[in-house]
Protein backbone atom coordinates (compact mmCIF):
# COMPACT_ATOMS: atom_id res chain seq x y z
CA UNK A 1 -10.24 30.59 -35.03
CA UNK A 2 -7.65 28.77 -33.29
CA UNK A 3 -6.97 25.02 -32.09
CA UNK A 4 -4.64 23.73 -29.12
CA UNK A 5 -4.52 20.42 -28.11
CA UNK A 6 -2.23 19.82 -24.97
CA UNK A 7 -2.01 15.84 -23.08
CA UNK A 8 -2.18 15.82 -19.58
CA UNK A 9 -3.49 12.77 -17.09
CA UNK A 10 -6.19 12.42 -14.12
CA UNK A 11 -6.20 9.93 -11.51
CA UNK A 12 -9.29 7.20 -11.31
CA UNK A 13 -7.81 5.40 -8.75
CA UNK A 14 -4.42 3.51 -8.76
CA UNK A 15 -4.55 4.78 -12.45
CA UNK A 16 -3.82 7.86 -14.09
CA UNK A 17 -5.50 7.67 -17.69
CA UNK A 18 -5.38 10.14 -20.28
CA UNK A 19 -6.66 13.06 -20.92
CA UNK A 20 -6.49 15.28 -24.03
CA UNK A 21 -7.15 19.15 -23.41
CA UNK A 22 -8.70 21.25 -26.16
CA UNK A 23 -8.58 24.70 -26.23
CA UNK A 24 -10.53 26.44 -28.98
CA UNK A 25 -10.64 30.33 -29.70
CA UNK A 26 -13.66 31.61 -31.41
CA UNK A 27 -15.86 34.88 -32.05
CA UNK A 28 -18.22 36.13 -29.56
CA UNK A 29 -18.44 37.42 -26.41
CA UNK A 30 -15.61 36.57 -24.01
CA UNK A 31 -16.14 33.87 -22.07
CA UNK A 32 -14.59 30.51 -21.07
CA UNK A 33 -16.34 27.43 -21.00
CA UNK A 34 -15.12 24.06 -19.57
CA UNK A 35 -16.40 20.76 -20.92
CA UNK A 36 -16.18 16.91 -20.29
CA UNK A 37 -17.43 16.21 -17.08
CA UNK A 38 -15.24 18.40 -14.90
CA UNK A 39 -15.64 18.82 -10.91
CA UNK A 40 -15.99 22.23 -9.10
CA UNK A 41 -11.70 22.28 -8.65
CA UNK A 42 -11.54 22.04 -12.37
CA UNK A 43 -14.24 24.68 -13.11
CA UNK A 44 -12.36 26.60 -10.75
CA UNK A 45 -9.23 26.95 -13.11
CA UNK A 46 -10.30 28.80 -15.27
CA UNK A 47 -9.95 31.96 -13.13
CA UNK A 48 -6.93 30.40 -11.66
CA UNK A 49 -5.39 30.28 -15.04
CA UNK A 50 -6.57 33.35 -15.77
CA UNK A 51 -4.84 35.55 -12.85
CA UNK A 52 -1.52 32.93 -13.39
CA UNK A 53 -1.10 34.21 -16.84
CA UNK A 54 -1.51 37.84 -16.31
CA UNK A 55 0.63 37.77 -13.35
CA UNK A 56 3.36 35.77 -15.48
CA UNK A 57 3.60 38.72 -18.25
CA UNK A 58 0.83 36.81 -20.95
CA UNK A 59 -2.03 38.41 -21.81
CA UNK A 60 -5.46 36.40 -21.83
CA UNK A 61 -7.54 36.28 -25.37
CA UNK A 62 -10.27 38.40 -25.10
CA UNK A 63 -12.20 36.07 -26.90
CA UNK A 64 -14.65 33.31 -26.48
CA UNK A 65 -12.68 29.72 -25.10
CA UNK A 66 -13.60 26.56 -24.76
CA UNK A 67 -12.00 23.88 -23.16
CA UNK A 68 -13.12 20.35 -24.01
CA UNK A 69 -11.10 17.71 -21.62
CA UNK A 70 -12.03 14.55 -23.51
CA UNK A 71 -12.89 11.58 -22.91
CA UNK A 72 -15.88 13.58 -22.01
CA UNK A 73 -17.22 10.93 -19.41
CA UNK A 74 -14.16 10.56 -17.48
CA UNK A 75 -14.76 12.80 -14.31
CA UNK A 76 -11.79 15.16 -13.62
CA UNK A 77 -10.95 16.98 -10.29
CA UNK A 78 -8.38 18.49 -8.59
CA UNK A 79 -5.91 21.25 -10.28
CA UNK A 80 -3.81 19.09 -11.87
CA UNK A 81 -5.13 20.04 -15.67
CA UNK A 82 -4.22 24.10 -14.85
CA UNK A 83 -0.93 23.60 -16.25
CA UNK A 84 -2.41 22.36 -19.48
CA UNK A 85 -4.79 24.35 -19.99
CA UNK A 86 -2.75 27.75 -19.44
CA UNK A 87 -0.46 26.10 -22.21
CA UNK A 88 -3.12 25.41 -24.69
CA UNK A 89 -4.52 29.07 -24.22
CA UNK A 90 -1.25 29.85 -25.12
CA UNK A 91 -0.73 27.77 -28.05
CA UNK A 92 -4.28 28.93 -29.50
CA UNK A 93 -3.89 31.96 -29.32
CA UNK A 94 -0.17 31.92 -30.97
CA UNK A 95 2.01 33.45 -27.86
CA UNK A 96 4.03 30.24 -28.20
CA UNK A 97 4.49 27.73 -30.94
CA UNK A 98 2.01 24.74 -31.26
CA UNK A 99 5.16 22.73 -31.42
CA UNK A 100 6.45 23.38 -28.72
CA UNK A 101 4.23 21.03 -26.90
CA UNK A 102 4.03 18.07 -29.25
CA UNK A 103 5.01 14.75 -27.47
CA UNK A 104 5.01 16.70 -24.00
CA UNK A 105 2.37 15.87 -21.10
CA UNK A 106 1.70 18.72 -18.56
CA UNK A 107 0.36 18.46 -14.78
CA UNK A 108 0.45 20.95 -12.31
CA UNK A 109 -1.65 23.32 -10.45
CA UNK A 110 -1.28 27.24 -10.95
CA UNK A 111 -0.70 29.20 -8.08
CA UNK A 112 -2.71 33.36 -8.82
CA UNK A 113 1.29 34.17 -9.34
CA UNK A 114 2.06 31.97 -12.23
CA UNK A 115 3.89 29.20 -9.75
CA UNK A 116 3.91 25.65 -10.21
CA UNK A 117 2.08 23.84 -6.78
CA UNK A 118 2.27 20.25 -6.16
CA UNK A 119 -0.65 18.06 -6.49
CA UNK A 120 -1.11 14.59 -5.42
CA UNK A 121 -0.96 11.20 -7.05
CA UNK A 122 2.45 12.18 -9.25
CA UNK A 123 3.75 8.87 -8.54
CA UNK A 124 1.16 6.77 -10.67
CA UNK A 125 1.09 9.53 -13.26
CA UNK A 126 4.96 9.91 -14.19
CA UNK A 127 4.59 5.97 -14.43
CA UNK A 128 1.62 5.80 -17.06
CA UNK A 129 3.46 9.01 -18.56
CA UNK A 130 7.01 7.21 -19.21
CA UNK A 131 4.68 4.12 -20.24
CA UNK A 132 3.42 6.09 -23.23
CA UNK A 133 6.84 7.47 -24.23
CA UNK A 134 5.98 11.41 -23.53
CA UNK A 135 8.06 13.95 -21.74
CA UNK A 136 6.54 14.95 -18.63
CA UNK A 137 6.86 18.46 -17.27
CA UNK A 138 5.56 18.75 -13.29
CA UNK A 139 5.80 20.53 -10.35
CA UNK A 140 9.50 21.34 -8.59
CA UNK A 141 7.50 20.47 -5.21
CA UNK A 142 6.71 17.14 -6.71
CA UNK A 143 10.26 16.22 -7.64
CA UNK A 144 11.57 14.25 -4.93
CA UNK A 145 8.75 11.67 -5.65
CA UNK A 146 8.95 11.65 -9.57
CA UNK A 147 13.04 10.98 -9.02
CA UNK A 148 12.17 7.48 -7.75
CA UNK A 149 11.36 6.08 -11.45
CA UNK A 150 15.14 7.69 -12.05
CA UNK A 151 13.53 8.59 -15.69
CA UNK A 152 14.94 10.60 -18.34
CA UNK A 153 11.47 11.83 -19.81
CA UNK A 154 10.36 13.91 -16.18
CA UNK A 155 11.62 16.95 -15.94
CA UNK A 156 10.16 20.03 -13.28
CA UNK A 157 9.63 23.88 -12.87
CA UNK A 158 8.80 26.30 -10.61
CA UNK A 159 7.09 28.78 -12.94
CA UNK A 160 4.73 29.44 -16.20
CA UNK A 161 7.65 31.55 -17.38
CA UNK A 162 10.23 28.97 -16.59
CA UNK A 163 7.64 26.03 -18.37
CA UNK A 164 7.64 28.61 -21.67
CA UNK A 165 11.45 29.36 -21.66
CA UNK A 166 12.07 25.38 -21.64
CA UNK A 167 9.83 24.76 -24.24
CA UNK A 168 10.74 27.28 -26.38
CA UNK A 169 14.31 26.55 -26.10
CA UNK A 170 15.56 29.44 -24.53
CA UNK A 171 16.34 27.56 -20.83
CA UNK A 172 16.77 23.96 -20.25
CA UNK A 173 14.47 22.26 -17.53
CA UNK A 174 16.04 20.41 -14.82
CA UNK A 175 15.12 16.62 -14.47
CA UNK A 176 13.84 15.38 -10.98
CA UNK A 177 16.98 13.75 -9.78
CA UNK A 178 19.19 16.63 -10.90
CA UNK A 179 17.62 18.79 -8.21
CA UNK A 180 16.53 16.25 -5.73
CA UNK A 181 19.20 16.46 -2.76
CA UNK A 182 20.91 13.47 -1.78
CA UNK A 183 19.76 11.77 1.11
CA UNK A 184 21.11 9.43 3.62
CA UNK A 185 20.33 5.66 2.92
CA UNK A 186 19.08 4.87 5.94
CA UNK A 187 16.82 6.40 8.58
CA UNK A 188 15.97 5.40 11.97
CA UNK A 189 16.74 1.99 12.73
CA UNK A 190 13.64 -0.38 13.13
CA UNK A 191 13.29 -1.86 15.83
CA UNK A 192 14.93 -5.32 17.17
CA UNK A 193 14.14 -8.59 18.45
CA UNK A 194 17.05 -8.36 20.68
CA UNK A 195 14.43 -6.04 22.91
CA UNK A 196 12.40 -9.37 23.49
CA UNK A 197 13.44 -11.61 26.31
CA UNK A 198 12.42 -15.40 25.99
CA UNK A 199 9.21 -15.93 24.03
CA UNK A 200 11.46 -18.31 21.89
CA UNK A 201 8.17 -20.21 20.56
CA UNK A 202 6.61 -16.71 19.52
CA UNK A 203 10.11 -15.91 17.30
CA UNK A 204 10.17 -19.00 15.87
CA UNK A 205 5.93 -18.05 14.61
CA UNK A 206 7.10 -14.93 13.90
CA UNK A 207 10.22 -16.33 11.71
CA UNK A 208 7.62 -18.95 10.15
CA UNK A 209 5.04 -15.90 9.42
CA UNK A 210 7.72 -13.99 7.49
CA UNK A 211 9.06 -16.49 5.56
CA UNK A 212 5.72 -16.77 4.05
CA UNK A 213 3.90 -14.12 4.45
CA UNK A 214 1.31 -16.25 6.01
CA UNK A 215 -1.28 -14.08 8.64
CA UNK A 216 -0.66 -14.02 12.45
CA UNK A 217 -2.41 -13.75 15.32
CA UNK A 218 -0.87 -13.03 19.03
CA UNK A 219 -2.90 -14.12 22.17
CA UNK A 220 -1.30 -13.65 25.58
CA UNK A 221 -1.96 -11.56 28.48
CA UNK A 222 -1.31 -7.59 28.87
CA UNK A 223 2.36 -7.07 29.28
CA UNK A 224 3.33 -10.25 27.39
CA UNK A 225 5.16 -8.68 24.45
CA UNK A 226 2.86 -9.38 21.88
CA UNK A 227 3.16 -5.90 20.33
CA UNK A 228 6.96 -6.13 21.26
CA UNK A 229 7.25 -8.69 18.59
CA UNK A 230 4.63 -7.32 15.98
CA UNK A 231 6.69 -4.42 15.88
CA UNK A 232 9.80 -6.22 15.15
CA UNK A 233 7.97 -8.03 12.53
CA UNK A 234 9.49 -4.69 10.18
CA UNK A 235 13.28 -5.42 10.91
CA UNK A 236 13.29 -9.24 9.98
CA UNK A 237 11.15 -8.61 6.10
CA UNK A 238 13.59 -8.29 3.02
CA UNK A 239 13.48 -5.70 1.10
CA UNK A 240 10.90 -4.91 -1.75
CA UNK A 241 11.70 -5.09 -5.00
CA UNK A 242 11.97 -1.13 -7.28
CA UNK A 243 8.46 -2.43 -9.13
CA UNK A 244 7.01 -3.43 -5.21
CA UNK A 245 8.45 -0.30 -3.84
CA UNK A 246 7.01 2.22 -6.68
CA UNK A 247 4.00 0.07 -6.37
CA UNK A 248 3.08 0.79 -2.66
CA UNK A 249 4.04 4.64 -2.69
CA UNK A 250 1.68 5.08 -5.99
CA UNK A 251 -0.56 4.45 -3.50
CA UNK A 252 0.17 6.89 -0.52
CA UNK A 253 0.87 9.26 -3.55
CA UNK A 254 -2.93 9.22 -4.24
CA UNK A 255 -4.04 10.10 -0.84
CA UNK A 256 -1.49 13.55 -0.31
CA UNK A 257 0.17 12.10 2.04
CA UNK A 258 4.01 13.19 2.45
CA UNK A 259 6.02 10.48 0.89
CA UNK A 260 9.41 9.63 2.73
CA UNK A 261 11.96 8.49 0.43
CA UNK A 262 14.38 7.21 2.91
CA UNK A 263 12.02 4.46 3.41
CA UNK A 264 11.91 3.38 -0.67
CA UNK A 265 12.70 -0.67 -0.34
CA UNK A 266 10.89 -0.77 3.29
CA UNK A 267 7.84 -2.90 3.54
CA UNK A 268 5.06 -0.51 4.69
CA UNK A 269 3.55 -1.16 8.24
CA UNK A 270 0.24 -0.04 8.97
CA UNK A 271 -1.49 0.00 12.69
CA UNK A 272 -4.36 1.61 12.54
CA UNK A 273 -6.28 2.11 15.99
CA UNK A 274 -9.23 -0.14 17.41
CA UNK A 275 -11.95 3.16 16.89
CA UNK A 276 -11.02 2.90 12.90
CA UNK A 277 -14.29 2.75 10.83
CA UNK A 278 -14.75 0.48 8.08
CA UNK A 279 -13.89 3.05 5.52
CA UNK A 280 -10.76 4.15 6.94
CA UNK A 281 -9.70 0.49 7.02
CA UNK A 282 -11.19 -0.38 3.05
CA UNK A 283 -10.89 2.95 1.66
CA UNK A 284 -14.24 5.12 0.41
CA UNK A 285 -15.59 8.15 0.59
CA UNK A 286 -17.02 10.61 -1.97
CA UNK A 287 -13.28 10.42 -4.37
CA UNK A 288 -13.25 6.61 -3.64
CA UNK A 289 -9.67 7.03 -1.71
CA UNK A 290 -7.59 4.03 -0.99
CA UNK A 291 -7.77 3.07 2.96
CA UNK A 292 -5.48 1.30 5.12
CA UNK A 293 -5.20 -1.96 3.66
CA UNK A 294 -4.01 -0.85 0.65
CA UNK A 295 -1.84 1.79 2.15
CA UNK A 296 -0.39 -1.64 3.94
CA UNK A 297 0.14 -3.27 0.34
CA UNK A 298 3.01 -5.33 0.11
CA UNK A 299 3.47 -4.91 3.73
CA UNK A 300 1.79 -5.45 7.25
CA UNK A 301 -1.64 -4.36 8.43
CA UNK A 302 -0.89 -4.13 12.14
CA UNK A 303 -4.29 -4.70 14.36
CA UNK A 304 -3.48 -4.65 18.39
CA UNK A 305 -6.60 -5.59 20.68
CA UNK A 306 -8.45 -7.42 17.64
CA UNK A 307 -11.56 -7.98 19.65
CA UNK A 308 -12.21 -4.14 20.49
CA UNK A 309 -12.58 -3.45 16.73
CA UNK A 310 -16.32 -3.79 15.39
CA UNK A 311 -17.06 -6.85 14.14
CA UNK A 312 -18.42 -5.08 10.96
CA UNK A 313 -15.03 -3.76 10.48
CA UNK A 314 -13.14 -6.87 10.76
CA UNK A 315 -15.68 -8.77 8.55
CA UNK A 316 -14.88 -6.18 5.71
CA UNK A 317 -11.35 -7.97 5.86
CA UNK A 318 -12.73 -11.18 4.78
CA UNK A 319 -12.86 -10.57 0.75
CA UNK A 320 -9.26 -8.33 0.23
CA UNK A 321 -7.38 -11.01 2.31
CA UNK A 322 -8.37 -13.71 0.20
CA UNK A 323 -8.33 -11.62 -3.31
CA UNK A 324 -5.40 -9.47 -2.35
CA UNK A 325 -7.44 -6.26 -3.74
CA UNK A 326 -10.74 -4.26 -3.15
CA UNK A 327 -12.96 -2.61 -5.36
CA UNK A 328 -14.59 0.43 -4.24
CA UNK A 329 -17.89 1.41 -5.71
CA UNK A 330 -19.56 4.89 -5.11
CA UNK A 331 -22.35 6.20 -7.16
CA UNK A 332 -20.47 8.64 -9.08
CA UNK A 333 -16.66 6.50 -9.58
CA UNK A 334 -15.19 2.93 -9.13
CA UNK A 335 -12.18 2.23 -8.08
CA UNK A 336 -10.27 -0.41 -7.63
CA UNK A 337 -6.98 -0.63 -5.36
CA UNK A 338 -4.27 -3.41 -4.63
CA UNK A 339 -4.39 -4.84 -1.50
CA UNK A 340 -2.01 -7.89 -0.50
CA UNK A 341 -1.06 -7.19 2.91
CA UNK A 342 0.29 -9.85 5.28
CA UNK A 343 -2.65 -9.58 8.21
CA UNK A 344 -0.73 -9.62 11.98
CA UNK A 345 -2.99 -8.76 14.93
CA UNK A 346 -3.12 -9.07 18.54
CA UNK A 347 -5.43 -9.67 21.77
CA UNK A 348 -5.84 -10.84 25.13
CA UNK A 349 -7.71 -14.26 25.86
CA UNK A 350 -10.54 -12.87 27.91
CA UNK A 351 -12.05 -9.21 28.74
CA UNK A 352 -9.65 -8.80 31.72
CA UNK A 353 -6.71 -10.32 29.69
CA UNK A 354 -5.63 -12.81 32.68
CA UNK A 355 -7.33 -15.72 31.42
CA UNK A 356 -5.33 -19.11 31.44
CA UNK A 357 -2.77 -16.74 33.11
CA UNK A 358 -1.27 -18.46 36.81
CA UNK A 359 0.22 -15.13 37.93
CA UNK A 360 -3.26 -13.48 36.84
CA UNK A 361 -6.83 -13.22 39.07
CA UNK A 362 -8.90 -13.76 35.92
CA UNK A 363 -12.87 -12.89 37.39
CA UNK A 364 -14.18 -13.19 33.92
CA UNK A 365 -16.94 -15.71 33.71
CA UNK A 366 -17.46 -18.33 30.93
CA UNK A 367 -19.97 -16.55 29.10
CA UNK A 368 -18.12 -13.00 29.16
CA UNK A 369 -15.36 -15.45 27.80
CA UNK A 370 -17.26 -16.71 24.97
CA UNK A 371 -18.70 -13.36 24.48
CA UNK A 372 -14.99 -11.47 24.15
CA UNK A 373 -13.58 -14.52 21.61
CA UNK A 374 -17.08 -14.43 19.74
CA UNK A 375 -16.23 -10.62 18.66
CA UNK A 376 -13.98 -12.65 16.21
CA UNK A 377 -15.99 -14.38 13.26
CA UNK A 378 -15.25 -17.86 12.80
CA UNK A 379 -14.69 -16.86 9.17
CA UNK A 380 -11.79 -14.41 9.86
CA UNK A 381 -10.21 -16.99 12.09
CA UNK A 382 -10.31 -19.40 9.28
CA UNK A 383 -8.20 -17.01 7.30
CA UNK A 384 -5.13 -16.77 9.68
CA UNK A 385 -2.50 -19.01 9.16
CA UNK A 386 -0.99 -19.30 12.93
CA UNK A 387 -2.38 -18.13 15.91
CA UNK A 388 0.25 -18.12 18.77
CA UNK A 389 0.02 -18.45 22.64
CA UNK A 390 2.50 -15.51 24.36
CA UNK A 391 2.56 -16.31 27.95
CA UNK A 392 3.83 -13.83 30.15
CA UNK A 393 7.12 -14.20 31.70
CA UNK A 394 8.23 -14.09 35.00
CA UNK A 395 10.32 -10.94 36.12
CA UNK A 396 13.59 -13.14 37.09
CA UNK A 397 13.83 -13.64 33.33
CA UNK A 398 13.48 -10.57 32.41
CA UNK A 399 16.14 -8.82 34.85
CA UNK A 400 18.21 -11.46 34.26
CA UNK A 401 17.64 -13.55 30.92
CA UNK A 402 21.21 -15.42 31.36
CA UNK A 403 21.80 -15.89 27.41
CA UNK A 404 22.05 -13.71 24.14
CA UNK A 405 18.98 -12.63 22.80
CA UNK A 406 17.78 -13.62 19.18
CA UNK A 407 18.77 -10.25 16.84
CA UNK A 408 16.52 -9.51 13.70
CA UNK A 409 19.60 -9.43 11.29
CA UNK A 410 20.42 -13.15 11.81
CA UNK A 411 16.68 -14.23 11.52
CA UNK A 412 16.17 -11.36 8.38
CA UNK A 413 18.70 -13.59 6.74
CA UNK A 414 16.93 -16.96 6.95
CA UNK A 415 13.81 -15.29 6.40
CA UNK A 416 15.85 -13.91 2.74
CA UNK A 417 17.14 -17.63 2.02
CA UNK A 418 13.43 -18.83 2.12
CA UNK A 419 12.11 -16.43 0.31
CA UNK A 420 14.93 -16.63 -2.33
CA UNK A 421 13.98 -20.71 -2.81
CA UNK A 422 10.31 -19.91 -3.37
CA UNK A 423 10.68 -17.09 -6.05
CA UNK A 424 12.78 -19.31 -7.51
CA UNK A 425 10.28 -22.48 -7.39
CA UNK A 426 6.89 -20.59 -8.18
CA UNK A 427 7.98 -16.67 -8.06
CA UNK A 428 6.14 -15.52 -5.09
CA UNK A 429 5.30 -16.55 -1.27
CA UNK A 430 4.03 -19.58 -0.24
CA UNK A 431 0.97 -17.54 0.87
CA UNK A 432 -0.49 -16.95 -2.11
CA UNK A 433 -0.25 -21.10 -3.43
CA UNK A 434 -3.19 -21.85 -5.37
CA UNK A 435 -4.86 -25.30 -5.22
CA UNK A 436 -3.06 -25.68 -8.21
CA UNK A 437 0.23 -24.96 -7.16
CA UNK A 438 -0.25 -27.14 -3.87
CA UNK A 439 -0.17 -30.25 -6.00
CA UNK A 440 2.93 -29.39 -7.36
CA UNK A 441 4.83 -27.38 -5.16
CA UNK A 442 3.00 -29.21 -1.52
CA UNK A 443 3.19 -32.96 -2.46
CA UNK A 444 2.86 -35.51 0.59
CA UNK A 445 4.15 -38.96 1.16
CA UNK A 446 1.14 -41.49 1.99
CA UNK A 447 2.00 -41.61 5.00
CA UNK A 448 2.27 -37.93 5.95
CA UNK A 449 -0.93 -37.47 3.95
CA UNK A 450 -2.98 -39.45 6.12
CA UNK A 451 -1.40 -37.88 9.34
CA UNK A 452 -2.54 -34.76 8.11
CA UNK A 453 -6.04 -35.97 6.90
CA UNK A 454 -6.20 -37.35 10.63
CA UNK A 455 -5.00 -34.32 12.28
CA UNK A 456 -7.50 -32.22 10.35
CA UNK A 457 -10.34 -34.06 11.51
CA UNK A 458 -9.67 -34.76 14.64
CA UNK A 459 -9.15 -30.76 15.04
CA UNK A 460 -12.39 -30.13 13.11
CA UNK A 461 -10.43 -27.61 10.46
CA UNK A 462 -11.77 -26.55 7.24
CA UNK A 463 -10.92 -27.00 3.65
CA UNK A 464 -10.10 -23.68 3.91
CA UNK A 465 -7.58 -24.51 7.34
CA UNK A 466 -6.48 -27.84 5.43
CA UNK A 467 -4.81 -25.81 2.43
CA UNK A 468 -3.40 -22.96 5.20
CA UNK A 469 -1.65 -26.13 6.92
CA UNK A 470 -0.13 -27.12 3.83
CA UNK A 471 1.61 -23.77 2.54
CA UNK A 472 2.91 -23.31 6.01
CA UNK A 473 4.44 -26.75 6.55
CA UNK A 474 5.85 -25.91 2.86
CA UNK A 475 7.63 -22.75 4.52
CA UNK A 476 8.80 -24.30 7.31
CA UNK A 477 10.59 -26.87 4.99
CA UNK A 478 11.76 -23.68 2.95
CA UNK A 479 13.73 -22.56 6.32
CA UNK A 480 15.36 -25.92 6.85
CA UNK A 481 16.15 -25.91 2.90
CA UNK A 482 14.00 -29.26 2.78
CA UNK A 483 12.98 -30.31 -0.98
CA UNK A 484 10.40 -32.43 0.82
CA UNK A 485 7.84 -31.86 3.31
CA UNK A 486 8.34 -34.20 6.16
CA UNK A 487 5.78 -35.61 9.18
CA UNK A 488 8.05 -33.12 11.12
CA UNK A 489 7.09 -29.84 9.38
CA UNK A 490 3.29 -30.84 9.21
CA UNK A 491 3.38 -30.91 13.08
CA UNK A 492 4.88 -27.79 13.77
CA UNK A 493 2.09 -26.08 11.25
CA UNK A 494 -0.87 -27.98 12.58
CA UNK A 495 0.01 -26.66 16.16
CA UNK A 496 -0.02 -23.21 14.46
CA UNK A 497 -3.43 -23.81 14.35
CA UNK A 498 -4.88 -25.55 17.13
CA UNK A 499 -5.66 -22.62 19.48
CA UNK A 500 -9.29 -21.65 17.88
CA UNK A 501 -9.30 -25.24 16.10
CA UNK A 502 -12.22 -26.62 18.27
CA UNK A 503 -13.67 -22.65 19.53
């Protein structure tokens, strides 16, 4: 009787926990049996593995296996344990050393020819792998995405017969980087605000809104530019940090899609469309996958025509914007997913969009009016920091705007100096200020207290609104490198708000 034990990792979520893969040999009559709560994929292996090995020259006990992946109640799927296992059937039944394999973790999928296939979610894994101070060993197809953590413990093949002759010393396997091709720093240039004629109020929102990461809202009539400028939102964000940047591609690791690593730094934009269901927006489904909020983490969820998504959809927005993460439960798995996204959105200010517009023949009644805004829970509302007025401009200024248009690299860089005094003060955006951190980072003279206090009431806003006010009038004060928030900065965020104050 022989014993192989082989480490490899499964994915529950943004984590990729441990898994130890047994491989016994015993008497009997041949047959392979595969414990610890596996799904159909992983049952499957076994003749995958089986065909891989034969095809790549090593012969297959004829013998009875079993192969415990323990812990025995964490569900596996996928084909990421083939790897593994084909290696422990080796080890057990002595075609390669036992050795060989000590302080090595394995995970790949087996092609019927003995080939190394990518599999999905590589990201999180090499991280928890480097974590726990084992080599890694993975797919060559997976390589460009396991360079990124620029590790020395990763290293890829394209073949069992290339996995065997680097762990048996006879070849040496490649790292990731080493056969990762160079690529070109940058990729398409994102888009600028020099595209945007006049709307010199909405730039200055926008310049406020990145700052601080504090949530947006457009409102202006079709053709106004709104999504001109919520596109440009991109172009004027600093870069994310390596840990931010890993962070948010774990994530679109997880769900297979194709990772571009030209965009590593790049805050991620998502704008998914109005028909979205509340899963695709959240995340779900039968594997618990992450949705677009967190595929938007550490970036911008992007929502144009905000009204002509279901209300049931938008509500589901209400927890993750205030947590920053959301927890998926399904009766099988749990998951939970990060989820701080900076919230920008869009929409008209009636059903035909012309309302309040004097070039427009609004028709829409007062009701239909009430009806459109009333898509829109007061709730949600509550949770955006500024909600902006674009009117539409008239054509003369567009043809013929008669001075130089604002460009996203000179408000980027006041958007970088504000940023730069708040990590320094509390470490993150003014966005995510505490109550506790109000009192000490937000403090008021008595006088500008009870303007605010006043203001507040008079507009009818919430506790919730009241705190909102104060972390943006403490990023405004961050762009005019202000140590103190004056009467002057409260203003400019309290008219932030007063669009939907009194709705």
């Amino acid at each position: 009787m022989s014993l192989a034990v082989i480490y490899s990792r499964a994915q529950i979520g943004i984590d990729s926990p441990e898994v130890r893969v047994e491989v016994h040999l015993s008497g009997g009559l041949p047959r392979v049996a595969i414990v610890g709560l596996p799904e159909t994929a992983v049952r499957e292996s076994r003749d995958r593995v089986r065909s891989a090995l034969l095809n790549a020259g090593f012969s297959f006990p004829v013998s009875r296996i079993t192969i415990s992946l323990a812990p025995a109640d964490l569900p596996k799927d996928g084909g990421r344990f083939d790897l593994a296992i084909a290696l422990g059937i080796l080890a057990a039944s002595g075609q390669i050393p036992a050795g060989c394999v000590a302080g090595m973790e394995f995970v790949a999928e087996l092609s019927l020819a003995g080939e190394l296939r990518a599999v999905n979610g590589v990201l999180p894994t090499a991280l928890a792998a480097d974590n726990s101070g084992r080599k890694l060993l993975i797919s060559v197809a997976n390589s460009s995405e396991a360079a990124l953590l620029e590790s020395s413990n990763i290293y890829c093949a394209e073949n069992l017969p290339e996995v065997v002759a680097g762990l048996t010393g006879q070849k040496q396997l490649p790292s990731p980087a080493a056969i990762t091709k160079p690529q070109a720093e940058s990729i398409q240039a994102l888009p600028d605000l020099n595209e945007v004629y006049g709307q010199t109020h909405a730039i200055r929102g926008l310049t406020v809104a990145a700052a601080g990461k504090h949530n947006l809202l457009f409102i202006g009539p079709p053709g106004s530019g709104k999504t001109l400028l919520a596109t440009r939102m991109p172009g004027i964000l600093p870069q994310l940090t390596k840990s931010e940047s890993l962070e948010s591609m774990a994530i679109t690791s997880i769900t297979g899609k194709p990772l571009n690593i030209q965009e590593f730094g790049r805050p991620p934009f998502q704008s998914p469309h109005h028909t979205s269901s509340a899963v695709a927006l959240v995340g779900g489904g039968s594997q618990a996958q992450p949705g677009e909020i967190s595929l938007a983490h550490n970036g911008i969820l992007f929502l144009d025509e905000l009204p002509e998504f279901s209300r049931h959809v938008l509500e589901v927005l209400r927890e993750p914007m205030e947590s920053g993460q959301i927890m998926i439960s399904r009766a099988a798995r749990q998951a939970t997913y990060p989820a701080r996204f900076q919230f920008l959105a869009a929409m008209n200010p009636c059903p035909c969009g012309y309302s309040g517009d004097p070039g427009g023949q609004c028709n829409c009644s007062g009701e239909q009016i009430a009806r459109y805004l009333q898509r829109i829970s007061g709730p949600l509302l509550d949770r955006i920091d500024m909600q902006i007025e674009v009117p539409r401009l008239p054509l003369k200024e567009i043809t013929n705007p008669g001075k130089a248009q604002t460009q996203s690299a000179d408000v980027r860089t006041m958007v970088e100096a504000a940023r730069q005094k708040q990590q320094q003060r509390q470490g993150f955006a003014n966005a995510q200020l505490n109550n506790q951190q109000l009192k000490q980072y937000c403090q008021l003279h008595e006088a500008d207290t009870q303007f605010l206090l006043q203001a507040c009431e008079q507009l009818r806003l919430s506790a919730r609104a009241f705190t909102r006010v104060l972390r943006l009038a403490r990023t405004i004060a961050d762009l005019e490198a202000e140590t103190d928030i004056r009467s002057h900065h409260l203003a400019e965020a309290i008219g932030y708000r007063r669009l939907f104050a009194q709705a």
